[in-house]
N, C-alpha and C. Protein backbone atom coordinates (compact mmCIF):
# COMPACT_ATOMS: atom_id res chain seq x y z
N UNK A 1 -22.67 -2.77 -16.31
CA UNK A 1 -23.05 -3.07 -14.95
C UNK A 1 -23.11 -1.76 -14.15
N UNK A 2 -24.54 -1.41 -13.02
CA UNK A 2 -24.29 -0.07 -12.81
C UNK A 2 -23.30 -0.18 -11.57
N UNK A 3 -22.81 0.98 -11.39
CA UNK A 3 -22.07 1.12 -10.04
C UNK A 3 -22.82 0.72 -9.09
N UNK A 4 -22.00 0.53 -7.41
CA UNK A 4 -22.90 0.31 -6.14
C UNK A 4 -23.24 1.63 -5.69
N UNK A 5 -24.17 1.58 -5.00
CA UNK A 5 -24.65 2.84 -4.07
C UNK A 5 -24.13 3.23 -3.31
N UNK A 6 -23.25 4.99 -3.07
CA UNK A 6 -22.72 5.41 -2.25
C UNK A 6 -23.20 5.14 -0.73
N UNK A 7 -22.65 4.86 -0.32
CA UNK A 7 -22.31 4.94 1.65
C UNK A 7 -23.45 5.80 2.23
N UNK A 8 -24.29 5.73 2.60
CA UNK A 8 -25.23 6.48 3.60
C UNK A 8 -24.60 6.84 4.57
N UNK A 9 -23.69 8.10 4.96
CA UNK A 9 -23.22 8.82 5.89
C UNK A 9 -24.39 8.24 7.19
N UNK A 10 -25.43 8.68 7.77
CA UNK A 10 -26.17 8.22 8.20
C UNK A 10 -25.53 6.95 8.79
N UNK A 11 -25.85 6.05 7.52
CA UNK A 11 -25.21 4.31 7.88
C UNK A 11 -24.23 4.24 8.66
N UNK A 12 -23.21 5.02 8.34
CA UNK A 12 -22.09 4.69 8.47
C UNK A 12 -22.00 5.40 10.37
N UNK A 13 -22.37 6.23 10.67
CA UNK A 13 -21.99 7.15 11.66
C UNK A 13 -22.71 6.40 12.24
N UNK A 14 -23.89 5.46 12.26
CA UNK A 14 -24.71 4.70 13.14
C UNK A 14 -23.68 3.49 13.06
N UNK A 15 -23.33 2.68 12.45
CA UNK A 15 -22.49 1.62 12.62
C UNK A 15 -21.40 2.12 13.31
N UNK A 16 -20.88 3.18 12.85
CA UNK A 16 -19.01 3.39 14.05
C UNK A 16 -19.96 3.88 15.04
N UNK A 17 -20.91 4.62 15.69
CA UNK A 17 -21.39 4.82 17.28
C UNK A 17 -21.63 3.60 17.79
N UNK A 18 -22.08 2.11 17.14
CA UNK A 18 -22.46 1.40 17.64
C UNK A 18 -20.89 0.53 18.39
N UNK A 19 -20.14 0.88 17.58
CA UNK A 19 -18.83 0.00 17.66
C UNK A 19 -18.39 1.18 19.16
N UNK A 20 -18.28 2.01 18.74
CA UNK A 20 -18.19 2.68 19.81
C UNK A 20 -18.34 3.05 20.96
N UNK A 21 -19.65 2.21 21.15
CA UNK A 21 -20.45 2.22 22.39
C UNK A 21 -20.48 1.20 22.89
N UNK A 22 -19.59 0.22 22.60
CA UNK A 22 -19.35 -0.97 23.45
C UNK A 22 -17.84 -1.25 23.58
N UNK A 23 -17.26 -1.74 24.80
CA UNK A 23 -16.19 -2.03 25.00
C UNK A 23 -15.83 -3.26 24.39
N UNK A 24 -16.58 -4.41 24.12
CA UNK A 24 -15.96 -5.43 23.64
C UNK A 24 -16.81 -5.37 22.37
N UNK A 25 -17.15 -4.88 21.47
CA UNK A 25 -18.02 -5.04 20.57
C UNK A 25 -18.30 -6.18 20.17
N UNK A 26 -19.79 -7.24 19.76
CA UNK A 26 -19.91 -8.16 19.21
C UNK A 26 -19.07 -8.48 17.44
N UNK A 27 -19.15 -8.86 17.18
CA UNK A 27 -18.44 -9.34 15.52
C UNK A 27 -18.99 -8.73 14.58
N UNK A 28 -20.79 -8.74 14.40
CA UNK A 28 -21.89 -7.95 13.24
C UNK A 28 -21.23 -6.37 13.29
N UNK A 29 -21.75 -6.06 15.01
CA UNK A 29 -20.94 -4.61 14.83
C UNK A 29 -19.84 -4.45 14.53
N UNK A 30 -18.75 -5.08 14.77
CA UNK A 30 -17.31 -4.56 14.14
C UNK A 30 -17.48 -4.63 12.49
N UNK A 31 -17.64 -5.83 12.30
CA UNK A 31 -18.09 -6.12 10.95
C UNK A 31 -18.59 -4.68 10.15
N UNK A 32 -19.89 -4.65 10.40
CA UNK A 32 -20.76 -3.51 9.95
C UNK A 32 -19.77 -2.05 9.44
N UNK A 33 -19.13 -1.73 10.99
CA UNK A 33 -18.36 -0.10 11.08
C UNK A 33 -17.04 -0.49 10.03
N UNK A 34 -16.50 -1.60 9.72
CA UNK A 34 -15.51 -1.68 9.17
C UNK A 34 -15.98 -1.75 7.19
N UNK A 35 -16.84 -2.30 7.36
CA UNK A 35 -17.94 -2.65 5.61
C UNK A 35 -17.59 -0.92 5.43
N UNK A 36 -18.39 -0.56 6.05
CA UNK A 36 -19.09 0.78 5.88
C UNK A 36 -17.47 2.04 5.44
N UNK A 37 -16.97 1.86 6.33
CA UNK A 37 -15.88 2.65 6.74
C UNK A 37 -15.03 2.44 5.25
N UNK A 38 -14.82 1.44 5.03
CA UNK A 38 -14.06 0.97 3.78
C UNK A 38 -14.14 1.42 2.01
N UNK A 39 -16.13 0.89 2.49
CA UNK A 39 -16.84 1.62 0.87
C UNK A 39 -16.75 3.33 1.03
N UNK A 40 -16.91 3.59 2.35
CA UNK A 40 -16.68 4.93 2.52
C UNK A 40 -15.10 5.79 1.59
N UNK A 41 -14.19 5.27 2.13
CA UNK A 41 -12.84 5.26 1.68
C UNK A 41 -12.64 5.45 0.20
N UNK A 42 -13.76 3.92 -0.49
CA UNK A 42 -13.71 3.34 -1.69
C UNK A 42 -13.98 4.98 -2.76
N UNK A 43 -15.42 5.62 -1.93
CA UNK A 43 -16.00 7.00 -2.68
C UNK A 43 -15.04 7.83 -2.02
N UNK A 44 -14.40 8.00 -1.24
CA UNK A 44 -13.35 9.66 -1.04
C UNK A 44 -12.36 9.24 -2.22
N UNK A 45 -11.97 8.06 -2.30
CA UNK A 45 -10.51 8.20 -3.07
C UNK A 45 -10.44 6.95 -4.34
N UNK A 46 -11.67 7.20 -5.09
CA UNK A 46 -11.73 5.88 -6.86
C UNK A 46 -10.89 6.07 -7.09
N UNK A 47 -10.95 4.71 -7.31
CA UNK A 47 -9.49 4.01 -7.93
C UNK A 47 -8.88 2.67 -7.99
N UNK A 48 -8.02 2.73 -8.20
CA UNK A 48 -7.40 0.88 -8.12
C UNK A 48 -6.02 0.84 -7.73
N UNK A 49 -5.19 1.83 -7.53
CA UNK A 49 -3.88 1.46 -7.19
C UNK A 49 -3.43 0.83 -5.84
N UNK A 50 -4.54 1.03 -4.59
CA UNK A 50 -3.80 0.59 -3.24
C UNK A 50 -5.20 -0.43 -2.95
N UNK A 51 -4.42 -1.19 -2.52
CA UNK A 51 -5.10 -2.20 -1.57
C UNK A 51 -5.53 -2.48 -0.43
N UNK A 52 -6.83 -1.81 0.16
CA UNK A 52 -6.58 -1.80 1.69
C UNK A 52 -7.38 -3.16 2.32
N UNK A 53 -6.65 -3.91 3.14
CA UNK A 53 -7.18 -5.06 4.03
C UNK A 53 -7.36 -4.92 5.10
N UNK A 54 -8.95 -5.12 5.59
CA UNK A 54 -8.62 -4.92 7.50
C UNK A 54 -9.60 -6.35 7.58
N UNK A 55 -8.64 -7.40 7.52
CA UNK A 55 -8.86 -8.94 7.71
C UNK A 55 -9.66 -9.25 9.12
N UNK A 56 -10.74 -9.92 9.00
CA UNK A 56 -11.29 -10.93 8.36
C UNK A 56 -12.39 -10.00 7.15
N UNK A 57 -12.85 -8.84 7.58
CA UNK A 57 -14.20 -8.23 7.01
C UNK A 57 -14.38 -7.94 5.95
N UNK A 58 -13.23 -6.94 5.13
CA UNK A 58 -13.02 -6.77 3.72
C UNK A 58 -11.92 -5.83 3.54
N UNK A 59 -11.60 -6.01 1.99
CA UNK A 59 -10.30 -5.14 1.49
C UNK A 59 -11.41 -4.62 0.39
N UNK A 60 -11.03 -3.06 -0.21
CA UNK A 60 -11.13 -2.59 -0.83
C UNK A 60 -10.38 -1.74 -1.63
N UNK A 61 -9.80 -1.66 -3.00
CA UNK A 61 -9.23 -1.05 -4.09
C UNK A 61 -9.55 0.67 -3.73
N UNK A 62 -8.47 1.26 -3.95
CA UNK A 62 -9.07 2.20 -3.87
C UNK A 62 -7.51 3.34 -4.70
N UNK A 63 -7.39 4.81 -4.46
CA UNK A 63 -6.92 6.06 -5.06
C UNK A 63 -6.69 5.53 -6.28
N UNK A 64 -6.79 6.75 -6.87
CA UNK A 64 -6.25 7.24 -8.58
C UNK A 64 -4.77 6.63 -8.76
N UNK A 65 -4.49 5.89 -10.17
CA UNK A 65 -3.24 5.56 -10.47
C UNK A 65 -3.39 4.31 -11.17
N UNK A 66 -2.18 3.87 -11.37
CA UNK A 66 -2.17 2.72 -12.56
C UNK A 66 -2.76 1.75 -11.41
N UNK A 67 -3.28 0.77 -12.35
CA UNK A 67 -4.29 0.13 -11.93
C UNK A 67 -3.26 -1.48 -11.91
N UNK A 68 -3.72 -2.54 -10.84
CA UNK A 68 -2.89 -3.84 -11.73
C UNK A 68 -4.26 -5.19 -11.39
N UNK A 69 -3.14 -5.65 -12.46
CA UNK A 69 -4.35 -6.76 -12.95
C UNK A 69 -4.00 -7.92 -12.11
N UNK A 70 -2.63 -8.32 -11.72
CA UNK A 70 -2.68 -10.21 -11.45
C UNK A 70 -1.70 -10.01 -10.21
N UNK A 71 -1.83 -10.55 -9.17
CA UNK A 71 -0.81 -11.09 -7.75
C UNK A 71 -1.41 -10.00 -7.15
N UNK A 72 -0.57 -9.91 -6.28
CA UNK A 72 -0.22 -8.57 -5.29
C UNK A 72 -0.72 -7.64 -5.63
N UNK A 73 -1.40 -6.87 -5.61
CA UNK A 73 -0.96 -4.89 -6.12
C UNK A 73 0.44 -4.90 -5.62
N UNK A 74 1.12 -3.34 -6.32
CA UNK A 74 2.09 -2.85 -5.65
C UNK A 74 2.19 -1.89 -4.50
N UNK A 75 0.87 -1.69 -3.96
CA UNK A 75 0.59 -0.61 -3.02
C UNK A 75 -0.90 -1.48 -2.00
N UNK A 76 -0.59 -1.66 -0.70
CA UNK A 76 -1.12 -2.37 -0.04
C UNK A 76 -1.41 -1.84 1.32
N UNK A 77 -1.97 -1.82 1.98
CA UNK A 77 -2.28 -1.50 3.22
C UNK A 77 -3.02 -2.60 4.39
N UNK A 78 -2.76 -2.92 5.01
CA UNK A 78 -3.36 -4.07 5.57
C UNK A 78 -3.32 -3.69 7.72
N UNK A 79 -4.25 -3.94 8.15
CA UNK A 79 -4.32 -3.55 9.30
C UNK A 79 -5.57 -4.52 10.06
N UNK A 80 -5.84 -4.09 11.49
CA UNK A 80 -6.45 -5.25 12.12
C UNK A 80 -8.17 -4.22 12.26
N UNK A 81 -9.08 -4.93 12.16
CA UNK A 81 -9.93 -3.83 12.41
C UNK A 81 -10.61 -2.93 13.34
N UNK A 82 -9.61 -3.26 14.73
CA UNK A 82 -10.15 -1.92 15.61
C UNK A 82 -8.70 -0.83 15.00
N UNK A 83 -7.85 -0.78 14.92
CA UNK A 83 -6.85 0.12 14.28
C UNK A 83 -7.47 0.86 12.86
N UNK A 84 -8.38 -0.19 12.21
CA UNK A 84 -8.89 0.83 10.77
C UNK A 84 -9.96 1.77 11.64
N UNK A 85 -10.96 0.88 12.60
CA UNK A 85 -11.86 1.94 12.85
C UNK A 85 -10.84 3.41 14.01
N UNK A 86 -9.83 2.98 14.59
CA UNK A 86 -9.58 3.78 15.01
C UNK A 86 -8.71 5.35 14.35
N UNK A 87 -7.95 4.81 13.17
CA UNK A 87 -8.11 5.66 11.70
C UNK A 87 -9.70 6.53 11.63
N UNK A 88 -9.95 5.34 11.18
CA UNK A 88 -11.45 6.34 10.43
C UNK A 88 -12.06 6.84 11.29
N UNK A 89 -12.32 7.11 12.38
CA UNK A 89 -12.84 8.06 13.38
C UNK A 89 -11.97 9.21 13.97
N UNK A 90 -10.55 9.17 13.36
CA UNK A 90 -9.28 10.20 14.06
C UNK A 90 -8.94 10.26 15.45
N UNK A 91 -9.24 8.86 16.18
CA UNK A 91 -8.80 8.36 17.72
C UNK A 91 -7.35 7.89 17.18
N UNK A 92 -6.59 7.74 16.09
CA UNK A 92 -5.64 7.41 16.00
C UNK A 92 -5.03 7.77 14.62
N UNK A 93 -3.92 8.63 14.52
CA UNK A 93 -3.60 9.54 13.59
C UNK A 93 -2.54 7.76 12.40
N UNK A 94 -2.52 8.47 11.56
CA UNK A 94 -1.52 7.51 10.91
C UNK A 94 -0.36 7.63 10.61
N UNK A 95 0.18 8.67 11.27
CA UNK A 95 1.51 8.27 11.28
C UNK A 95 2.05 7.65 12.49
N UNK A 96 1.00 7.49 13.79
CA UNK A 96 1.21 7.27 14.96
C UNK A 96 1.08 5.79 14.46
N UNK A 97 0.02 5.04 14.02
CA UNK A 97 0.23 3.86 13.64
C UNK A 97 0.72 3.10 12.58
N UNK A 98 1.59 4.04 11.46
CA UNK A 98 2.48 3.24 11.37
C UNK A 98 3.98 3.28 12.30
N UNK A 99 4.04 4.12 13.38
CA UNK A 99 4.99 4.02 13.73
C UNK A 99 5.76 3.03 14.77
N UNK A 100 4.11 2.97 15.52
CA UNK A 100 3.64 1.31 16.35
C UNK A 100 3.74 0.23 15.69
N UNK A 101 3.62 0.26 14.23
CA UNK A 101 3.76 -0.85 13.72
C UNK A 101 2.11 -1.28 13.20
N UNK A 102 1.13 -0.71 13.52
CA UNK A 102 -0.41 -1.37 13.66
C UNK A 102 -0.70 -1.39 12.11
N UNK A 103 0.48 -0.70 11.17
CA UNK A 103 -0.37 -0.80 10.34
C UNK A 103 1.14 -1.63 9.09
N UNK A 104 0.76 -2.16 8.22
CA UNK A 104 1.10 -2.80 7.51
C UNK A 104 1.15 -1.63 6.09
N UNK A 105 2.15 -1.12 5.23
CA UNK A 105 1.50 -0.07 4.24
C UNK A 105 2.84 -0.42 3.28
N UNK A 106 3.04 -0.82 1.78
CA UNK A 106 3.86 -1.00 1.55
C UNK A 106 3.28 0.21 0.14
N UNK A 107 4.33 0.07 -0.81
CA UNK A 107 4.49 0.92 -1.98
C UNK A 107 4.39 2.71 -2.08
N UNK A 108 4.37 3.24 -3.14
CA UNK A 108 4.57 4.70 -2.89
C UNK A 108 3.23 4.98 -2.21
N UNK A 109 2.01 4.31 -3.17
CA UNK A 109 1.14 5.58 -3.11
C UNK A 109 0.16 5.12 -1.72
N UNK A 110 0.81 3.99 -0.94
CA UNK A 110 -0.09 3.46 0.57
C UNK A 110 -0.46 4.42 1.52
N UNK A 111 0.53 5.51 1.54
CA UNK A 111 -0.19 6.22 2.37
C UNK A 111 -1.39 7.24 2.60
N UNK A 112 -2.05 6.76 3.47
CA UNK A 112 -3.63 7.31 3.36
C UNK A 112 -4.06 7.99 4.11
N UNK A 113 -3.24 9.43 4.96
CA UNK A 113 -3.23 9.82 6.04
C UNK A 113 -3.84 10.73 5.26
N UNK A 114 -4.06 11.39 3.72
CA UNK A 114 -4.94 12.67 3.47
C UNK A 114 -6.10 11.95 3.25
N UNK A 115 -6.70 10.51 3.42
CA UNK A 115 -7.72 10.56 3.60
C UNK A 115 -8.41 10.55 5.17
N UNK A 116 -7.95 10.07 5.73
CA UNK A 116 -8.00 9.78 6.91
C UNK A 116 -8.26 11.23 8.34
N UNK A 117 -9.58 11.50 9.04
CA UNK A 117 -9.97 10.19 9.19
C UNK A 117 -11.02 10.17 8.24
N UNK A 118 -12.24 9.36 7.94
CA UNK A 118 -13.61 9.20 7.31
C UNK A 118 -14.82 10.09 8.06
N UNK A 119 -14.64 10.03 8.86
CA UNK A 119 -15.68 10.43 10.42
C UNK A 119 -15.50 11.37 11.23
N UNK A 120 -15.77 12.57 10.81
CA UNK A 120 -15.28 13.40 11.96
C UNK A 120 -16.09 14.10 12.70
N UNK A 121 -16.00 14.13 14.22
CA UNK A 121 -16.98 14.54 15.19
C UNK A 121 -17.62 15.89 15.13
């Protein structure tokens, strides 16, 4: 099966300006900057050991390391999705949000602050 097609930088910087440029953003746009932002993530850091969720839109597998097959992963990340987009654009550092609490990050290898952000101005 071939791989998916890397992230169109392009794509992606047009979907987070769009999220960006509105104060209440509609749902497609949040949607969109969060898709994007994620597969983005998916190509900085292949892999399978951490789990990142920014519920309702999508979770994606992602850094180098043992991989698991059934339940849980042991390495999880879970957050709301103006907090991921505010990660992936560097409006919000990550240690600041896990310290608020915004972010959910359990096991060794959850933390994702050397990837972070995705987007930079």
């Amino acid at each position: 099966m071939p791989g998916r097609k890397p992230v169109d930088p392009v794509e992606l910087r047009a979907a987070v300006s769009a999220w960006l440029a509105e104060p209440d953003p509609p749902r497609p746009i949040v949607a969109a900057a969060v898709r994007l932002s994620l597969r983005t993530l998916e190509d900085l850091a292949p892999g399978h050991t951490v789990e990142v969720r920014v519920p309702p839109f999508a979770a994606v597998q992602c850094v180098e390391g043992p991989r698991h097959t059934r339940g849980t992963p042991p390495n999880v990340v879970e957050t709301d999705p103006r907090t991921w987009l505010l990660l992936a654009t560097g409006r919000l550092t990550w240690e600041d949000a896990v310290a608020a609490g915004r972010i959910t990050a359990s096991g060794l290898r959850a933390d994702l602050a050397a990837y972070l952000p995705l987007i930079r101005d």
